[in-house]
C-alpha atoms as a PDB file:
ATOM      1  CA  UNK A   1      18.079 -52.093   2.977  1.00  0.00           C
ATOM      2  CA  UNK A   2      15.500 -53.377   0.066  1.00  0.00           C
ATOM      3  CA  UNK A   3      15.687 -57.085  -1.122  1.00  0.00           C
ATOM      4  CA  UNK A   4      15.802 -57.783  -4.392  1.00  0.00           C
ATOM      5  CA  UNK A   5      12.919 -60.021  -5.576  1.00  0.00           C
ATOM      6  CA  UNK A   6      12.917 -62.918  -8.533  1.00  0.00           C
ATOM      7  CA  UNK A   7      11.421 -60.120 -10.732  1.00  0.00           C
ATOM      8  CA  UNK A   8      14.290 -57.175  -9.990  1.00  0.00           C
ATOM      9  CA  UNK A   9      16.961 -60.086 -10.924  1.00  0.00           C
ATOM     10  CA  UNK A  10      15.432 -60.964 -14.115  1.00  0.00           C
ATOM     11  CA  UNK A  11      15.073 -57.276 -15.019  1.00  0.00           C
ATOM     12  CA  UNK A  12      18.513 -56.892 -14.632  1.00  0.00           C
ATOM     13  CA  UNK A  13      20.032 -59.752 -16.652  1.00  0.00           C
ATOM     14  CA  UNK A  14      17.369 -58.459 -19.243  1.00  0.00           C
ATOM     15  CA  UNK A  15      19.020 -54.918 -19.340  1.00  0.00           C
ATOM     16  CA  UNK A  16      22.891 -55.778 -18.393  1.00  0.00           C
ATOM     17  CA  UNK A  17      23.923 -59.012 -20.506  1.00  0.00           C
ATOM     18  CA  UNK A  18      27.349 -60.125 -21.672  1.00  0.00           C
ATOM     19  CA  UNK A  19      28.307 -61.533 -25.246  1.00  0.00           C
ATOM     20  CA  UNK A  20      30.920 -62.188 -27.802  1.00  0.00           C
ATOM     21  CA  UNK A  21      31.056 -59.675 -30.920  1.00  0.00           C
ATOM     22  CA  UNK A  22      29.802 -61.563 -34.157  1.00  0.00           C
ATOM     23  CA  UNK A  23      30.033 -58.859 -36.522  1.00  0.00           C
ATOM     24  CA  UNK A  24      31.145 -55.061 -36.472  1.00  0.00           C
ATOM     25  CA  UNK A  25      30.640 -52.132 -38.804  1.00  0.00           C
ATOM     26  CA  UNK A  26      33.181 -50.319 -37.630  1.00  0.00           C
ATOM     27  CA  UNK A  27      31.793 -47.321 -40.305  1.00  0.00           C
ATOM     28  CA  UNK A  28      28.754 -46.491 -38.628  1.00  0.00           C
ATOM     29  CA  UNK A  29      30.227 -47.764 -35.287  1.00  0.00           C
ATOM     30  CA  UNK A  30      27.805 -50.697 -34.470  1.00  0.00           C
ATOM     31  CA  UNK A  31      28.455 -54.340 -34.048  1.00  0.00           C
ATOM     32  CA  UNK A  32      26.113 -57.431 -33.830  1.00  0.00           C
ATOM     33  CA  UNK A  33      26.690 -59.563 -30.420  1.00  0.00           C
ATOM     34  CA  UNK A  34      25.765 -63.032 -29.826  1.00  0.00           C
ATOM     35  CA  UNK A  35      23.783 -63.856 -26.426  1.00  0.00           C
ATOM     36  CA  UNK A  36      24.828 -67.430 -25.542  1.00  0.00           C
ATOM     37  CA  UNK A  37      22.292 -68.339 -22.953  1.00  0.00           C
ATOM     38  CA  UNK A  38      19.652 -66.762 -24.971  1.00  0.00           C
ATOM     39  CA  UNK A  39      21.081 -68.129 -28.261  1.00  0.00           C
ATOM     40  CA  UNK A  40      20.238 -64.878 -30.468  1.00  0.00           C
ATOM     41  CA  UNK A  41      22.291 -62.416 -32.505  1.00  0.00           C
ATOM     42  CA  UNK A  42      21.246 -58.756 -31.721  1.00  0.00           C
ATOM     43  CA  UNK A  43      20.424 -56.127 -33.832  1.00  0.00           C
ATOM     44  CA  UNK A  44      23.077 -53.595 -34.636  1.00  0.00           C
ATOM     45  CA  UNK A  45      24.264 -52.257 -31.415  1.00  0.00           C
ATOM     46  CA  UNK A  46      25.600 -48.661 -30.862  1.00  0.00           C
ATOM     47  CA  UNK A  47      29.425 -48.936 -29.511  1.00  0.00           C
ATOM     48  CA  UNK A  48      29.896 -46.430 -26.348  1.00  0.00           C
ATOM     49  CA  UNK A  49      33.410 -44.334 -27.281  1.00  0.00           C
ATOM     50  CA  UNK A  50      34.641 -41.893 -25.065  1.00  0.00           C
ATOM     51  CA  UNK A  51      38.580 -41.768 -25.847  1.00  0.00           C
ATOM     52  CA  UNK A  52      40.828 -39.196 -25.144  1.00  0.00           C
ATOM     53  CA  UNK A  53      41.702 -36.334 -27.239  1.00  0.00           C
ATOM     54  CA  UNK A  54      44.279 -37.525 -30.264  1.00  0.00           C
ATOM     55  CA  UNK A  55      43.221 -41.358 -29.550  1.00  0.00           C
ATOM     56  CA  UNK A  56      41.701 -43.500 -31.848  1.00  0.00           C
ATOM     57  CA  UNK A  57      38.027 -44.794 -30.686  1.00  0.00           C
ATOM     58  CA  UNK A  58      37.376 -48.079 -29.385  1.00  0.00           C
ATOM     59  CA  UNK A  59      35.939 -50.893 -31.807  1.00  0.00           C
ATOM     60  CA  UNK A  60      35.566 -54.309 -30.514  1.00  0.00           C
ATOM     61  CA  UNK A  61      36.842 -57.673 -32.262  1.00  0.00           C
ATOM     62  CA  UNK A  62      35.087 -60.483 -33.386  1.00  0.00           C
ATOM     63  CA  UNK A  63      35.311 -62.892 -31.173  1.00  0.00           C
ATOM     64  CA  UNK A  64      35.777 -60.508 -28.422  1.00  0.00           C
ATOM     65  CA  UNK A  65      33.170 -60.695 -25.336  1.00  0.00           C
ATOM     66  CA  UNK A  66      31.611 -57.515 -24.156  1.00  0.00           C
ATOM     67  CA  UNK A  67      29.428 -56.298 -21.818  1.00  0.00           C
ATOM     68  CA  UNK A  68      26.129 -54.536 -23.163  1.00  0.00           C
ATOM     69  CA  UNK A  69      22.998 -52.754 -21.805  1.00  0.00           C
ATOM     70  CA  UNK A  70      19.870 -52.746 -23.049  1.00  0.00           C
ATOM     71  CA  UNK A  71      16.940 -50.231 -22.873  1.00  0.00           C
ATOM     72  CA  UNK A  72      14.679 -51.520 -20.496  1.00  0.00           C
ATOM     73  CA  UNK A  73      11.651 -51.694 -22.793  1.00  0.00           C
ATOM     74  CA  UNK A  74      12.094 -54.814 -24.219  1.00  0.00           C
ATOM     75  CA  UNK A  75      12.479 -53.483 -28.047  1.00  0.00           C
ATOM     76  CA  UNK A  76      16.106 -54.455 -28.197  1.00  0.00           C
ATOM     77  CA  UNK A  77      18.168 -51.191 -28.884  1.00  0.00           C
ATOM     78  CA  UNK A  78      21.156 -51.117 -26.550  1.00  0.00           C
ATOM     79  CA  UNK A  79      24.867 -49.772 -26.701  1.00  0.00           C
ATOM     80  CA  UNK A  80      28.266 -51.833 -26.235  1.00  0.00           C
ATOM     81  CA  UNK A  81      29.824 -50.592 -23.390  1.00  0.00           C
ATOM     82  CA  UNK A  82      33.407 -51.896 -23.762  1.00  0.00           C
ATOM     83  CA  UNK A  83      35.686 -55.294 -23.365  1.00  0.00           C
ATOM     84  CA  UNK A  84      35.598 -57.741 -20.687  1.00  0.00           C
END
């Protein structure tokens, strides 16, 4: 089984992070999320929906923490991938 190294764990906190909603724009489905540890506000963030058929779509709270991923080359863009 491969280790992970220093590098492969910093990857991944780059590309999976968690944070609390500080805006949303619930028009164009996006929402802004606050990184504590990093202390920045993203960019507008797409918001992953996938409800069933006659449901309404999920749009986070403000206030509410999520859990996002990131695109791994560094420019920021990412999706909201629900509640935690």
């Amino acid at each position: 089984m491969q280790q992970f190294n220093d590098n492969d764990i910093q990857e991944l906190k780059d590309i999976v992070r968690v944070g609390i909603v500080s805006s949303v724009n619930a028009g164009k489905m996006t929402a802004r999320i606050k990184i504590q540890d990093q202390g920045i506000v993203t960019g507008d963030l797409k918001i992953v929906q996938n409800p069933p058929k006659g449901l309404e779509p999920w749009i986070p709270k403000v206030g509410q923490w999520v859990l996002c991923i990131f695109k791994p080359d560094g420019e920021g863009d990412g999706f909201i991938l629900g509640g935690i």
